[in-house]
C-alpha atoms as a PDB file:
ATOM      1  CA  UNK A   1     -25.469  15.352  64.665  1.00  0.00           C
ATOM      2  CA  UNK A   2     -25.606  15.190  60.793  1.00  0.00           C
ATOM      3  CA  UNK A   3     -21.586  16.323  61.120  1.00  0.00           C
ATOM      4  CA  UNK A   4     -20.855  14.563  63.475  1.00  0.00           C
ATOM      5  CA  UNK A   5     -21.654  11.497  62.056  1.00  0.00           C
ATOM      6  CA  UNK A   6     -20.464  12.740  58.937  1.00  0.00           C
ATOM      7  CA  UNK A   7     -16.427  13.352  61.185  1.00  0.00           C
ATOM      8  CA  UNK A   8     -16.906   9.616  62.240  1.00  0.00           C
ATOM      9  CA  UNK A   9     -17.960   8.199  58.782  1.00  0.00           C
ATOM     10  CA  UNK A  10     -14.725   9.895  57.441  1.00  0.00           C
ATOM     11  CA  UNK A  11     -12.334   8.601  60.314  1.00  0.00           C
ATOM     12  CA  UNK A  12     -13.626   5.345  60.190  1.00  0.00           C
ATOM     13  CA  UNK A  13     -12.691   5.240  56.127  1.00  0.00           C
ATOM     14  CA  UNK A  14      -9.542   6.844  56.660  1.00  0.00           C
ATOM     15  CA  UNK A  15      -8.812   4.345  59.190  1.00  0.00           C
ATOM     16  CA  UNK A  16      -9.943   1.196  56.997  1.00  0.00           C
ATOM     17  CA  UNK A  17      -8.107   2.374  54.258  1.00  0.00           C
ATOM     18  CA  UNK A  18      -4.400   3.129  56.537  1.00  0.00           C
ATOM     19  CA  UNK A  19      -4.993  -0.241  57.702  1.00  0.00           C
ATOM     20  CA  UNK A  20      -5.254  -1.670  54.033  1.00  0.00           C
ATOM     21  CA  UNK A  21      -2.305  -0.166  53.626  1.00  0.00           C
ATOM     22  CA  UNK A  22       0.097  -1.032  56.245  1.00  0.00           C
ATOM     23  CA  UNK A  23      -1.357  -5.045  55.820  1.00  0.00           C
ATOM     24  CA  UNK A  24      -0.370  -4.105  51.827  1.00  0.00           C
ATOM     25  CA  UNK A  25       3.500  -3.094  53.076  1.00  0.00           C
ATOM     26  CA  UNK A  26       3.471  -5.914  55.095  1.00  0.00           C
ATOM     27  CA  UNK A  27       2.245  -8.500  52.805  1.00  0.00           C
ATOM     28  CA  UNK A  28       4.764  -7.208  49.844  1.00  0.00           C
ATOM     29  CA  UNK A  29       7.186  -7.179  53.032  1.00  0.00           C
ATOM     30  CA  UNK A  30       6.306 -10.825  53.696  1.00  0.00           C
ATOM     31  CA  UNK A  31       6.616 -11.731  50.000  1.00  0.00           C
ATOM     32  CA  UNK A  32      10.348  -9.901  49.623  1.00  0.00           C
ATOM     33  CA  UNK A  33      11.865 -11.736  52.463  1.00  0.00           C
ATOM     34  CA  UNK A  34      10.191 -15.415  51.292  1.00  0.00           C
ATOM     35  CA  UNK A  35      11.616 -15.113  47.767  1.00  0.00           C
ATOM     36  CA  UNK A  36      15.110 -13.639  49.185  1.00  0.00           C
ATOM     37  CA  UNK A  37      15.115 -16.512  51.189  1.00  0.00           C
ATOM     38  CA  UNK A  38      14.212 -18.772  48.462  1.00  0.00           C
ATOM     39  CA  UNK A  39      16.573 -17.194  46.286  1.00  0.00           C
ATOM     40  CA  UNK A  40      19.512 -17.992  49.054  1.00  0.00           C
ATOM     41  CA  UNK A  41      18.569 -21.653  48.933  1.00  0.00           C
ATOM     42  CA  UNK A  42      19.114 -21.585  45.646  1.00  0.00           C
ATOM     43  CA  UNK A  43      22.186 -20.373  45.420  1.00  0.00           C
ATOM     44  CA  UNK A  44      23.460 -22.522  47.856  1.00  0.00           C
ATOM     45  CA  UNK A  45      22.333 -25.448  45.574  1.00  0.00           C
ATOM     46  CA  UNK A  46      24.549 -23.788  42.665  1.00  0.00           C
ATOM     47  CA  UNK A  47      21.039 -23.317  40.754  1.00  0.00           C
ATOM     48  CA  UNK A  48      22.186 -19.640  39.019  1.00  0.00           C
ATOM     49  CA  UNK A  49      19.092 -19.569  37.146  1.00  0.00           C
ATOM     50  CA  UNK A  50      16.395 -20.426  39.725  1.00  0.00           C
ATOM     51  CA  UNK A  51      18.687 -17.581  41.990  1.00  0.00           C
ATOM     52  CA  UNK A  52      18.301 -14.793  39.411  1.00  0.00           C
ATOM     53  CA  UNK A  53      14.550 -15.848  38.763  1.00  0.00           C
ATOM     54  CA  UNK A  54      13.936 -15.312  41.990  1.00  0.00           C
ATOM     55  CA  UNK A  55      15.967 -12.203  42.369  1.00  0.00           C
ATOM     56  CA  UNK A  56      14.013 -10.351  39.669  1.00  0.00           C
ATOM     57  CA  UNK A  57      10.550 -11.257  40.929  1.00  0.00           C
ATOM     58  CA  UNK A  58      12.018  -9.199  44.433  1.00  0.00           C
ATOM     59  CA  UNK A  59      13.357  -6.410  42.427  1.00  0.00           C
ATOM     60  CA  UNK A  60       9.857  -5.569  41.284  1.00  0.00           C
ATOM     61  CA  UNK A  61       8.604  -5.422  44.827  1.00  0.00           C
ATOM     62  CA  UNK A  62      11.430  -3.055  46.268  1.00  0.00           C
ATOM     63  CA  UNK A  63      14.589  -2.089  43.632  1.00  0.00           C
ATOM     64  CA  UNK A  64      16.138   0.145  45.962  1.00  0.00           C
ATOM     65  CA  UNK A  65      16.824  -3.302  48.605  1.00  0.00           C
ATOM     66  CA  UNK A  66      20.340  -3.407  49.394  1.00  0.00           C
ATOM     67  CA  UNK A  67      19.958  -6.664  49.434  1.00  0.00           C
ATOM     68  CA  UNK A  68      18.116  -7.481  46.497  1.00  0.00           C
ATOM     69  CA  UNK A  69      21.212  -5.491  44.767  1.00  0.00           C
ATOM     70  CA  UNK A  70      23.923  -6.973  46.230  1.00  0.00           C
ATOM     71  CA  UNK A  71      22.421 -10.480  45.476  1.00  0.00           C
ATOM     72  CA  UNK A  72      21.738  -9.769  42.076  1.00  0.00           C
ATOM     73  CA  UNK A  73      25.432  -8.571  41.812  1.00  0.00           C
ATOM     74  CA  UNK A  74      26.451 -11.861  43.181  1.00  0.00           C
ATOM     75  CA  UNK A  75      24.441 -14.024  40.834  1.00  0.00           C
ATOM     76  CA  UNK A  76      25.773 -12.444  37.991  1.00  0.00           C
ATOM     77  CA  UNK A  77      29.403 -12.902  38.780  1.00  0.00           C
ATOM     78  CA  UNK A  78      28.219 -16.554  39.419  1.00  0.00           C
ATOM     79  CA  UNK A  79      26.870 -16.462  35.831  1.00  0.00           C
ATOM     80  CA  UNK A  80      30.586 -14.880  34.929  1.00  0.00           C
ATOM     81  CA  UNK A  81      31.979 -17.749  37.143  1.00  0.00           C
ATOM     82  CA  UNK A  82      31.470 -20.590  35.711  1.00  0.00           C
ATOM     83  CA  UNK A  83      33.020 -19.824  32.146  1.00  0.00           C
ATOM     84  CA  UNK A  84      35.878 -17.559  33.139  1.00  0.00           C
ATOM     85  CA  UNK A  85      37.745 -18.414  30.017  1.00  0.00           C
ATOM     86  CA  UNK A  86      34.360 -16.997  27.968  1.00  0.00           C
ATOM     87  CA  UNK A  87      35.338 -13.009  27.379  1.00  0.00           C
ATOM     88  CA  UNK A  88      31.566 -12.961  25.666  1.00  0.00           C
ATOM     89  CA  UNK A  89      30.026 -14.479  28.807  1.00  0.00           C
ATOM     90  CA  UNK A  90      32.151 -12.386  31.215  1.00  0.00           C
ATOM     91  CA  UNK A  91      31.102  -8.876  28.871  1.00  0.00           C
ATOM     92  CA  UNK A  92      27.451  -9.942  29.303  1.00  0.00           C
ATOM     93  CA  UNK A  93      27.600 -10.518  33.211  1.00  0.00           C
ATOM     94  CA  UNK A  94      30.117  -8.226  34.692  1.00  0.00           C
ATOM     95  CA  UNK A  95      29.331  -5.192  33.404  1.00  0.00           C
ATOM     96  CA  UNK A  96      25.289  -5.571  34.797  1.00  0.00           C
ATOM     97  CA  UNK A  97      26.574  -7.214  37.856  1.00  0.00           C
ATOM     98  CA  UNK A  98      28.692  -3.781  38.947  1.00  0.00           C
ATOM     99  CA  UNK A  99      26.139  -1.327  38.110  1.00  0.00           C
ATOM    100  CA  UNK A 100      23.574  -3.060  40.650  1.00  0.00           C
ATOM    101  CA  UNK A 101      26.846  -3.511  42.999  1.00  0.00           C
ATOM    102  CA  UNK A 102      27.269   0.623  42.050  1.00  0.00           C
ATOM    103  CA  UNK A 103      24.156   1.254  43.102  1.00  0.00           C
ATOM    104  CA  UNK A 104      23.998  -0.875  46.378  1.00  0.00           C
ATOM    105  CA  UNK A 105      26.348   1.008  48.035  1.00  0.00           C
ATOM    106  CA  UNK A 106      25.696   4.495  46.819  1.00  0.00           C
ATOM    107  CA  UNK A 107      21.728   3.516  48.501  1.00  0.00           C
ATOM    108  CA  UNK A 108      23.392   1.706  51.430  1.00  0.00           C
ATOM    109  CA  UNK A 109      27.224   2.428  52.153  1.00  0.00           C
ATOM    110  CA  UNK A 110      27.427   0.178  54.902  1.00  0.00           C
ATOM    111  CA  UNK A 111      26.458  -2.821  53.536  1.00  0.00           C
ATOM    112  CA  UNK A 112      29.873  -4.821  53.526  1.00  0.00           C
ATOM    113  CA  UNK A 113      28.409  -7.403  50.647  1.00  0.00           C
ATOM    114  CA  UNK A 114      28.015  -4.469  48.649  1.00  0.00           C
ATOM    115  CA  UNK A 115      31.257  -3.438  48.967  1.00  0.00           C
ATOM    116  CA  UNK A 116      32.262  -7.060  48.333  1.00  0.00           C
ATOM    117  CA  UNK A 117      30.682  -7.496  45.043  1.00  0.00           C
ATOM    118  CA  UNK A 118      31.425  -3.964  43.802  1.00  0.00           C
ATOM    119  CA  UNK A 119      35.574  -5.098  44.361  1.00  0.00           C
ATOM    120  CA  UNK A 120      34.835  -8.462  42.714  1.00  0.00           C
ATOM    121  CA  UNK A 121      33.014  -7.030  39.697  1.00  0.00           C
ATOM    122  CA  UNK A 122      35.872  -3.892  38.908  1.00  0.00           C
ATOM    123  CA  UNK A 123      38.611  -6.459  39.436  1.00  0.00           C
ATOM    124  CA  UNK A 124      37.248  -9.037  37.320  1.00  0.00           C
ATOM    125  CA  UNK A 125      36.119  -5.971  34.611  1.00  0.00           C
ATOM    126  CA  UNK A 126      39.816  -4.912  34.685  1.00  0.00           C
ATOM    127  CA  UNK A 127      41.311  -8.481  33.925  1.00  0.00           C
ATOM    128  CA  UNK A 128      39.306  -8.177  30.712  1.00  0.00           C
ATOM    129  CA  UNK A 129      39.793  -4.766  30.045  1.00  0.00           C
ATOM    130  CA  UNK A 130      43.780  -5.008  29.691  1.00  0.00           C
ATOM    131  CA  UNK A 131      46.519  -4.392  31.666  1.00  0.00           C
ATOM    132  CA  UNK A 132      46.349  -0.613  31.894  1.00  0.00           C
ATOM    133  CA  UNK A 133      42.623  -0.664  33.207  1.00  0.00           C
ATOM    134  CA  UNK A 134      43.188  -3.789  35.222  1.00  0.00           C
ATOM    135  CA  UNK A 135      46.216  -1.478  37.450  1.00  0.00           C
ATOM    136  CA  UNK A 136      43.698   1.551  37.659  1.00  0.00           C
ATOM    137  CA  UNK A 137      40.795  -1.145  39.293  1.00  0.00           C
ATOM    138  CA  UNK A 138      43.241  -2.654  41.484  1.00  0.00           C
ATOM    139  CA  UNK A 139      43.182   0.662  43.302  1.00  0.00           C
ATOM    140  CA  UNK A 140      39.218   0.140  44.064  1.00  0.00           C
ATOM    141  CA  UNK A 141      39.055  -3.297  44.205  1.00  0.00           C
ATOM    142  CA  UNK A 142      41.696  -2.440  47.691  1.00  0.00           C
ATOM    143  CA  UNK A 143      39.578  -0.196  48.594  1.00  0.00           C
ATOM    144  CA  UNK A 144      36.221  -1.451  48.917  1.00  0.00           C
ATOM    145  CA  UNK A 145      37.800  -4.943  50.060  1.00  0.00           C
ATOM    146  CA  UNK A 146      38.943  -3.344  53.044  1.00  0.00           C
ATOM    147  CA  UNK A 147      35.945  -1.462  53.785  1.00  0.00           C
ATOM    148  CA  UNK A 148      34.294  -5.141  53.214  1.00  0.00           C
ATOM    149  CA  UNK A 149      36.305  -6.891  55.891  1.00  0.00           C
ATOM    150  CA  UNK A 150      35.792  -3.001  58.308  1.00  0.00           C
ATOM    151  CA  UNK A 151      32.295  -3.683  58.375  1.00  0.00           C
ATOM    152  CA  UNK A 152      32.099  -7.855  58.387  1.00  0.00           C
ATOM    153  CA  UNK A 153      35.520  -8.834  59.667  1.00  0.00           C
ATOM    154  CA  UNK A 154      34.377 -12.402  59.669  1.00  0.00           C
ATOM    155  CA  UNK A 155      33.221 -12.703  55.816  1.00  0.00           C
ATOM    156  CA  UNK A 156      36.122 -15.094  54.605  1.00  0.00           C
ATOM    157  CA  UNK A 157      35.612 -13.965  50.926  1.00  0.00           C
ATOM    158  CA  UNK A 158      37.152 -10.663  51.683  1.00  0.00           C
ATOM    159  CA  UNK A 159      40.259 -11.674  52.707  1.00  0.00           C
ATOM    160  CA  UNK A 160      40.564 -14.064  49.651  1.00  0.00           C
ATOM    161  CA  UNK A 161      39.673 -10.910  47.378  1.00  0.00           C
ATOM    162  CA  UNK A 162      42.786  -9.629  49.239  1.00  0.00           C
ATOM    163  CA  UNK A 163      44.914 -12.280  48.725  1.00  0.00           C
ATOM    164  CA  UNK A 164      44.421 -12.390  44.806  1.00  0.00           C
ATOM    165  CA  UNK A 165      44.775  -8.572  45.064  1.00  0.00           C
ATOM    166  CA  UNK A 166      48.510  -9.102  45.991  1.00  0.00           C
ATOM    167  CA  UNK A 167      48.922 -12.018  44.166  1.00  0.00           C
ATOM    168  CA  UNK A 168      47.432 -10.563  40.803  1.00  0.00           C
ATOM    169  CA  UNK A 169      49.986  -7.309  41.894  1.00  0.00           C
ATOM    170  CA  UNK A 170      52.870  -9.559  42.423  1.00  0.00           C
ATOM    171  CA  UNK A 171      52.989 -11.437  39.156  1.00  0.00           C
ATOM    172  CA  UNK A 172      52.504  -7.968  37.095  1.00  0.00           C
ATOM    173  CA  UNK A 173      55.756  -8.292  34.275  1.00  0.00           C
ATOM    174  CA  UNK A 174      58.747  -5.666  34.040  1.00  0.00           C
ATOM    175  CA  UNK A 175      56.742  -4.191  31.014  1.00  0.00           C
ATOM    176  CA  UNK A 176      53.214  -4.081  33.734  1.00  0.00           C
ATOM    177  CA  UNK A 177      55.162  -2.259  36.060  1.00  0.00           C
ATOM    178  CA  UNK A 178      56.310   0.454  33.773  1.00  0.00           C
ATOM    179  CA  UNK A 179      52.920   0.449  32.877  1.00  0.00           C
ATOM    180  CA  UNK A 180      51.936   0.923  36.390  1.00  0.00           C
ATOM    181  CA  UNK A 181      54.738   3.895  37.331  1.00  0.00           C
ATOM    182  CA  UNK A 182      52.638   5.597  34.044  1.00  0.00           C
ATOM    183  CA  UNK A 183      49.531   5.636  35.389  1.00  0.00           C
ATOM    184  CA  UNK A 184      50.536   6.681  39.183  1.00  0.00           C
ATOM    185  CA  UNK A 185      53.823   7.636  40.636  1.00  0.00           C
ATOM    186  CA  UNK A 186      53.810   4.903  42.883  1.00  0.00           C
ATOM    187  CA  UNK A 187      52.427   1.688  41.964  1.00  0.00           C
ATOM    188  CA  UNK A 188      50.330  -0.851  44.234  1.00  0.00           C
ATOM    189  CA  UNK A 189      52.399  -2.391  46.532  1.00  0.00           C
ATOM    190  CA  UNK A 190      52.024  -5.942  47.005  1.00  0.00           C
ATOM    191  CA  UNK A 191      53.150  -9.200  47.634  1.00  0.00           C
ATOM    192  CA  UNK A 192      52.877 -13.176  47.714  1.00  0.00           C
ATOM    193  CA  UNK A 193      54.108 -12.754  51.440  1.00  0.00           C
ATOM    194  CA  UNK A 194      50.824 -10.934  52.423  1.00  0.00           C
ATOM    195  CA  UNK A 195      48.558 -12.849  49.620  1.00  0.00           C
ATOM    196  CA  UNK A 196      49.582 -16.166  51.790  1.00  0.00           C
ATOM    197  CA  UNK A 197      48.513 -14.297  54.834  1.00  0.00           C
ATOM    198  CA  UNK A 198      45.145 -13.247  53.120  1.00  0.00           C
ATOM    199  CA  UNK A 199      44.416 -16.926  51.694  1.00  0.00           C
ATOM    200  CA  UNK A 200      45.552 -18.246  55.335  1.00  0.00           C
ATOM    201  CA  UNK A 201      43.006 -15.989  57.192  1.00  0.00           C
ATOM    202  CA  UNK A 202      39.917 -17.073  54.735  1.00  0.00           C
ATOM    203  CA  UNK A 203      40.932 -20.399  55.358  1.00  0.00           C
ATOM    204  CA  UNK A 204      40.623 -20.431  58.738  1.00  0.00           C
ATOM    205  CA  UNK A 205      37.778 -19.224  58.804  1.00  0.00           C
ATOM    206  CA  UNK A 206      36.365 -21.767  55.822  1.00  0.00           C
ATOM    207  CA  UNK A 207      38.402 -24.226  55.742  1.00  0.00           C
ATOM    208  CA  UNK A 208      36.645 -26.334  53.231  1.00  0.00           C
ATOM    209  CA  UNK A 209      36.217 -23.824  50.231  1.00  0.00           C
ATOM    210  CA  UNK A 210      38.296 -25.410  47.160  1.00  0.00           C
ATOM    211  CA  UNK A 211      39.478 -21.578  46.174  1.00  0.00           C
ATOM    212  CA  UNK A 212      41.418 -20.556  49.221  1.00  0.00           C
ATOM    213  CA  UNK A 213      43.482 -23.842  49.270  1.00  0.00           C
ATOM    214  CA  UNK A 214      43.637 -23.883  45.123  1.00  0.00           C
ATOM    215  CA  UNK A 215      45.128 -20.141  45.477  1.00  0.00           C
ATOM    216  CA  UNK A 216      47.259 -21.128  48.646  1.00  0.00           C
ATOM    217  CA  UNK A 217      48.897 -23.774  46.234  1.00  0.00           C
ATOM    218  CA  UNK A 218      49.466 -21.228  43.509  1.00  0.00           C
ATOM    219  CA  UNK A 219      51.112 -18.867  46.365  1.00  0.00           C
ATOM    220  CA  UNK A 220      53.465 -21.182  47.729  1.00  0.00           C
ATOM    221  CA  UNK A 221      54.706 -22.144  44.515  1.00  0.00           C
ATOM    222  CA  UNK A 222      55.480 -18.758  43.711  1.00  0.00           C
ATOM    223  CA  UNK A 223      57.113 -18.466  47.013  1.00  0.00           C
ATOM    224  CA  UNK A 224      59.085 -21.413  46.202  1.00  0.00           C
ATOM    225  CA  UNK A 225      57.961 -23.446  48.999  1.00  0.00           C
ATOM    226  CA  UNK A 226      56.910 -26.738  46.904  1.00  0.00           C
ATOM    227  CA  UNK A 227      56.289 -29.073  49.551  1.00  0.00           C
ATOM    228  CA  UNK A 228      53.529 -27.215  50.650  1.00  0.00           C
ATOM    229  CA  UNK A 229      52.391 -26.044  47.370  1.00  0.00           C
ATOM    230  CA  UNK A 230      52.216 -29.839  46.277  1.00  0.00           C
ATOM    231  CA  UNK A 231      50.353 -30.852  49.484  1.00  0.00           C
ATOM    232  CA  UNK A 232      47.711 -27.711  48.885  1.00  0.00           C
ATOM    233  CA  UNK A 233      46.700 -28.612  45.337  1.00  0.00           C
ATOM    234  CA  UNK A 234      46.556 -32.260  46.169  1.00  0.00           C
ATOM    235  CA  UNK A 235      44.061 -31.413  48.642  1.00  0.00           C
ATOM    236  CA  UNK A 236      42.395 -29.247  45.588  1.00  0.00           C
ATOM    237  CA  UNK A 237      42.134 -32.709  43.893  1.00  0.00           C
ATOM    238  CA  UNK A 238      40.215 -34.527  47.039  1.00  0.00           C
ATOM    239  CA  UNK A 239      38.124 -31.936  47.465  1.00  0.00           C
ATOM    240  CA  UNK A 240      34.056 -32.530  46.808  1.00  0.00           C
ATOM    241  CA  UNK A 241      33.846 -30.618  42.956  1.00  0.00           C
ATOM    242  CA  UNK A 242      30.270 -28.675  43.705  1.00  0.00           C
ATOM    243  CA  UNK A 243      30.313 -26.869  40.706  1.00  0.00           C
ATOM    244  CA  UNK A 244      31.657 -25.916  37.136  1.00  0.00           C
ATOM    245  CA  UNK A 245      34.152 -23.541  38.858  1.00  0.00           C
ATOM    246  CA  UNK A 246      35.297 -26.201  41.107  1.00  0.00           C
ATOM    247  CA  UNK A 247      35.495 -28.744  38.365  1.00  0.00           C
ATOM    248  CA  UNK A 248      37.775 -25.934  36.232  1.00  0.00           C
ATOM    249  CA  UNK A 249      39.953 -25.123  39.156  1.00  0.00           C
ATOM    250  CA  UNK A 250      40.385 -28.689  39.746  1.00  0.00           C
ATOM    251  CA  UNK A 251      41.870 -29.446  36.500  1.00  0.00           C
ATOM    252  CA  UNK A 252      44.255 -26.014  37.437  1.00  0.00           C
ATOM    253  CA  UNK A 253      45.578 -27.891  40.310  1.00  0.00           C
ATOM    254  CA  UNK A 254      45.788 -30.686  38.389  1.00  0.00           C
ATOM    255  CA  UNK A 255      48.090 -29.122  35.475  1.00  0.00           C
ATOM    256  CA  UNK A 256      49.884 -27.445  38.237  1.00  0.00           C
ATOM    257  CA  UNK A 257      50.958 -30.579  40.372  1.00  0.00           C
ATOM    258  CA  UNK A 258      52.632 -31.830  36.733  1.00  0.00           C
ATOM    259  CA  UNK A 259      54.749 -29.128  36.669  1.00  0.00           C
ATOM    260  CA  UNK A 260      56.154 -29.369  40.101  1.00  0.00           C
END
């Protein structure tokens, strides 16, 4: 009897303390999505710093969330976004932003935002790093747009990645281009045909975000088509200004439109 009673004393503990635990995972569960979900409204309200605050208080209850990385890569390119004339501010946010993009996808390889970010952050790294470095990214930042758009055809900010990928390719100088046949025997082919094709496609499917028309402007005046270049960045101009970004690619269009 004595055993016996002992056998049930110890199931019944082992059982109290499994069910602590799984209403522990789910609690920290419940707690992860809330501030992940707090974190998105945030965002969406172009508040950087209530995102990131947010962001860090889920990294301590999972670091190894796909999500949590790939968000935290995002905010920091929004930090890098909104002064993208600041080298110091782009140093201190792009280089943290890929590692957690890094490590997203070597955890979770088919996350497409992953993927996304990691392209964003080595493109953006390579525009500050100098021509030579900014050819060798351009190679990955192709790479892991595509697989973006493979696994969420739909996301409209791949195909905009896309189009400044050729756009960025097709405006490379003579002297780039030598540069470029250096570094690999053939260079990355590109052009403003296919970047109007890519700012087209993540158009359509958001029609209202001020960076696919600003860039479609840009595109068409390289392209020589000014009629439609002048109507895009006049359309820039009407456009609802959200955030410091906006505001900054506003005055682009602006500058632009007095050259034309």
């Amino acid at each position: 009897m004595r055993n016996c009673t002992k056998q049930r004393f110890l199931f019944l503990t082992l059982a109290i303390l499994m069910l602590l635990s799984f209403s522990l995972v789910f609690a920290q569960t419940g707690k992860l999505r809330t501030l992940l979900d707090e974190a998105e409204k945030l965002h969406d309200a172009n508040d950087y710093s209530g995102t990131m605050l947010k962001l860090r208080e889920a990294e301590k209850i999972d670091s190894d969330n796909p999500e949590v990385l790939w968000k935290i890569a995002r905010a920091y390119f929004d930090f890098s976004d909104q002064e993208p004339d600041n080298e110091d501010v782009q140093k201190e946010n792009l280089y943290p932003g890929f590692e957690y993009a890094k490590r997203c996808i070597e955890i979770a390889p088919d996350v497409a935002d992953g993927h996304q970010y990691y392209a964003i952050l080595i493109g953006r790294i390579g525009e500050i790093e100098g021509t030579k470095q900014k050819i060798k990214n351009s190679y990955a930042v192709k790479e892991h747009t595509l697989k973006a758009i493979e696994l969420d055809p739909d996301e409209p900010a791949n195909y905009h990645v896309m189009g400044r990928w050729h756009f960025a390719l097709s405006e490379l100088s003579w002297i780039e281009r030598q540069i470029a046949a250096v570094i690999y025997a053939t260079p990355p082919k590109a052009s403003f045909e296919e970047a109007e094709k890519f700012f087209l496609k993540a158009r359509k499917l958001e029609y209202d975000d001020i960076r696919h028309v600003l860039w479609l402007g840009k595109t068409y005046i390289e392209l020589d088509k000014e009629d439609q270049a002048k109507k895009m960045l006049e359309t820039t101009l009407k456009m609802k200004a959200e955030s410091d970004s906006d505001r900054a690619m506003q005055n682009e269009a602006r500058e632009l439109l007095k050259k034309l």
